[in-house]
Protein backbone atom coordinates (compact mmCIF):
# COMPACT_ATOMS: atom_id res chain seq x y z
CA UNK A 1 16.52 -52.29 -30.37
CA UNK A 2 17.55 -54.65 -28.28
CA UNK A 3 18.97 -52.49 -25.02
CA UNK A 4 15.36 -50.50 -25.65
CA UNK A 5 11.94 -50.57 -24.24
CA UNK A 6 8.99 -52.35 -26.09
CA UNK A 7 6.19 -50.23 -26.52
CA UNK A 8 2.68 -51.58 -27.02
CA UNK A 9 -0.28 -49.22 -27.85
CA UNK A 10 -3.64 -50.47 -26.47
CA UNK A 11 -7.30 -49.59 -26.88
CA UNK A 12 -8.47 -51.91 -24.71
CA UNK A 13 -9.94 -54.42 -27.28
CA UNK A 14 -9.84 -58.30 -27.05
CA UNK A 15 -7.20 -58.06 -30.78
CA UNK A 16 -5.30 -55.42 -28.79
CA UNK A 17 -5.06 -57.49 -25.75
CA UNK A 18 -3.70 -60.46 -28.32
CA UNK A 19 -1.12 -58.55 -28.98
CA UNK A 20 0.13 -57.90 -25.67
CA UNK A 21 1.09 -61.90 -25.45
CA UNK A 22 3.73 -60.98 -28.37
CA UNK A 23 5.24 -57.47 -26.56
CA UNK A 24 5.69 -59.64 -23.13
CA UNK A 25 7.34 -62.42 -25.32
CA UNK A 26 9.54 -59.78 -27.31
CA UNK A 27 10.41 -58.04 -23.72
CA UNK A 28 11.15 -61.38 -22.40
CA UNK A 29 13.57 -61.96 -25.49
CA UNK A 30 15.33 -58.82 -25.24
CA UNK A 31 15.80 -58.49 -21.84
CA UNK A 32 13.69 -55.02 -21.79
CA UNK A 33 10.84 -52.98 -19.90
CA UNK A 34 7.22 -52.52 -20.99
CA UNK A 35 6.03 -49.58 -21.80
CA UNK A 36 1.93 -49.81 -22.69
CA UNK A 37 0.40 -46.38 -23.93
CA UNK A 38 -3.31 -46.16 -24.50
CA UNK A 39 -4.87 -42.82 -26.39
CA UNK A 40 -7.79 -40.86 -25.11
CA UNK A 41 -9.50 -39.77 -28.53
CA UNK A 42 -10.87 -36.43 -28.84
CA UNK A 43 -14.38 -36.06 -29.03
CA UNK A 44 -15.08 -34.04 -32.11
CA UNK A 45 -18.14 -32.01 -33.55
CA UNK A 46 -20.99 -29.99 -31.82
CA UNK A 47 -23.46 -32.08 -31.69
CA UNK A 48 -21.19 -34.52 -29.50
CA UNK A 49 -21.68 -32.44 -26.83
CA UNK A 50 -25.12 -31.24 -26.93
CA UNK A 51 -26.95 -33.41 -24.34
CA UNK A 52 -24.20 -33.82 -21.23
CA UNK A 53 -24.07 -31.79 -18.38
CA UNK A 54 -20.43 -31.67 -17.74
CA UNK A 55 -17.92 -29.98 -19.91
CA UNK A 56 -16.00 -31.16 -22.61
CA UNK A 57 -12.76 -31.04 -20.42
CA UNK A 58 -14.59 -32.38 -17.82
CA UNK A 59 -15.37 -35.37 -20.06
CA UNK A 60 -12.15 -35.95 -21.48
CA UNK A 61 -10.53 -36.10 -17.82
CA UNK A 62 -12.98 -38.70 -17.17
CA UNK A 63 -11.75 -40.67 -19.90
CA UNK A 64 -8.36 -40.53 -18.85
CA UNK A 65 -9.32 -41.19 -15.34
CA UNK A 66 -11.13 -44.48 -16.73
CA UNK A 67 -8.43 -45.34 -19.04
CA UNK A 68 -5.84 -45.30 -16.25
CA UNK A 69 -8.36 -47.58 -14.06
CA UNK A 70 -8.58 -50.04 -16.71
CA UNK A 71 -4.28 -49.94 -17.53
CA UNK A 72 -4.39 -50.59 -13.23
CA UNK A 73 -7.08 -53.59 -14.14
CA UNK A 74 -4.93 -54.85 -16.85
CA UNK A 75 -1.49 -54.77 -15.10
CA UNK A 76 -3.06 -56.30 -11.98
CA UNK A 77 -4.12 -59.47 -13.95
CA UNK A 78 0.05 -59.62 -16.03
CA UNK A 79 1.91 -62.39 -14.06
CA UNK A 80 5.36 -61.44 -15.37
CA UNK A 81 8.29 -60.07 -13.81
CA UNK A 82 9.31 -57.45 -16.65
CA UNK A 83 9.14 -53.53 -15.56
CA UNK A 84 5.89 -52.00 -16.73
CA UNK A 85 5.39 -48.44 -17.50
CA UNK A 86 2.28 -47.74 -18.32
CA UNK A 87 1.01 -43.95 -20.32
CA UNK A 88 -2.30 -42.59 -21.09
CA UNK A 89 -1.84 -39.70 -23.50
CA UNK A 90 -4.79 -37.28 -24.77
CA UNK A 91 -4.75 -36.81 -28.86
CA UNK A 92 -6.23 -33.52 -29.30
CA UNK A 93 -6.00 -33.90 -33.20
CA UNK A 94 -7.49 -37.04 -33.49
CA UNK A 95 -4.58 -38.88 -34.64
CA UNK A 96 -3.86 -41.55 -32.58
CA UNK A 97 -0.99 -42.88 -35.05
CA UNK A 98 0.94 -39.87 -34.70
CA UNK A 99 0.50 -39.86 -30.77
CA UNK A 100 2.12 -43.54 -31.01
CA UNK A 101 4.66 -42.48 -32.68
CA UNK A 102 5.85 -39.65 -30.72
CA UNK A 103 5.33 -41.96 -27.56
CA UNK A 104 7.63 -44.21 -29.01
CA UNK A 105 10.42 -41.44 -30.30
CA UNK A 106 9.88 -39.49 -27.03
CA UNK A 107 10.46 -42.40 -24.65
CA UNK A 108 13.60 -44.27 -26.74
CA UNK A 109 11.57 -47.80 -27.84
CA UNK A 110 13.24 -49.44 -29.65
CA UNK A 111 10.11 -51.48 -30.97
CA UNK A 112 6.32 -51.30 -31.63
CA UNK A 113 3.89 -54.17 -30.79
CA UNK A 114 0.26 -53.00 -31.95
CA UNK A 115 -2.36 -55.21 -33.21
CA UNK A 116 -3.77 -55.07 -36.44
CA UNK A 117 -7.81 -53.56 -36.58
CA UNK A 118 -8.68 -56.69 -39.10
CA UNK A 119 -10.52 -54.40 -41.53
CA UNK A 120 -10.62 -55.47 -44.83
CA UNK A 121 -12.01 -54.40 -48.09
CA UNK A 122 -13.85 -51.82 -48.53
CA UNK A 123 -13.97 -50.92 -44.68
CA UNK A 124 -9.77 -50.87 -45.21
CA UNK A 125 -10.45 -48.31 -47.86
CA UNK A 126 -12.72 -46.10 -45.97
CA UNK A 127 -11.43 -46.09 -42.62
CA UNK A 128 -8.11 -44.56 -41.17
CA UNK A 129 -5.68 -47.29 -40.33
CA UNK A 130 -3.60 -47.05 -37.33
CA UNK A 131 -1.60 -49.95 -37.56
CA UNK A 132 -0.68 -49.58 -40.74
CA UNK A 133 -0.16 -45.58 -40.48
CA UNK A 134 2.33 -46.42 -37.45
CA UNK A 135 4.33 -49.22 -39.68
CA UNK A 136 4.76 -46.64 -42.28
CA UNK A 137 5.80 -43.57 -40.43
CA UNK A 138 7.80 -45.05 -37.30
CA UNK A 139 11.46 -45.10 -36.90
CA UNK A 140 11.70 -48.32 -34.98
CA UNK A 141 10.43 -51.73 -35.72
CA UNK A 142 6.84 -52.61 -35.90
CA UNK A 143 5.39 -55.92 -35.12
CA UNK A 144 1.70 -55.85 -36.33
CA UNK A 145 -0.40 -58.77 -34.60
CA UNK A 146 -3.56 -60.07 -36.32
């Protein structure tokens, strides 16, 4: 862990961007690069389609091109003198855990900082959790930020 890159998964959100504060610290601490990944999500279903006049693959590369302009938008506003590698990975199968996951195996981290989606009770139950589906399932550390 602590010769290894810290990866931190983003979706953009304000809890997500909370989290960053800990990866940069943890970096910092270990002497390590940055690696921040953010997943495109598949659009699924028919219907999701029905009323745009561009392809599917046309939209998806759109949302990768936008992703990338706000990872550019992000980094431009770090004031920190780590190395930052920054991803933006598609998830065809809707399983943005897994995607994390293989990010992290596939480019040697040797730690996950992710934040936590706050649901609880019966929106815990009913939804998929990321966080909590990466802390289970990774083989490096995971640092869940609320």
């Amino acid at each position: 862990m602590r010769s290894r890159k810290i990866l931190w998964p983003t979706d953009f959100s304000t809890t997500s961007s909370h989290a960053l504060s800990y990866a940069i610290e943890m970096a910092n601490l270990y002497q390590v690069s940055l690696r921040i990944l953010h997943v495109v999500e598949q659009l699924s279903g028919a219907e999701s389609f029905q009323i745009l006049v561009i392809s599917p693959e046309e939209l998806m590369q759109s949302m990768e091109r936008d992703a990338a302009a706000r990872m550019q938008i992000l980094l431009d506003g770090l004031e920190t003198h780590l190395t930052i590698e920054t991803v933006v990975r598609r998830c065809e199968e809707n399983n943005i855990a897994e995607q994390i996951i293989k990010e992290a195996h596939d480019s040697d981290c040797g730690m996950i900082v992710m934040a936590s989606n706050g649901r609880q009770g019966l929106a815990h139950l009913l939804n998929d959790n990321v966080s909590e589906q990466v802390a289970n399932k990774a083989h490096c550390p995971v640092l869940i930020v609320k």
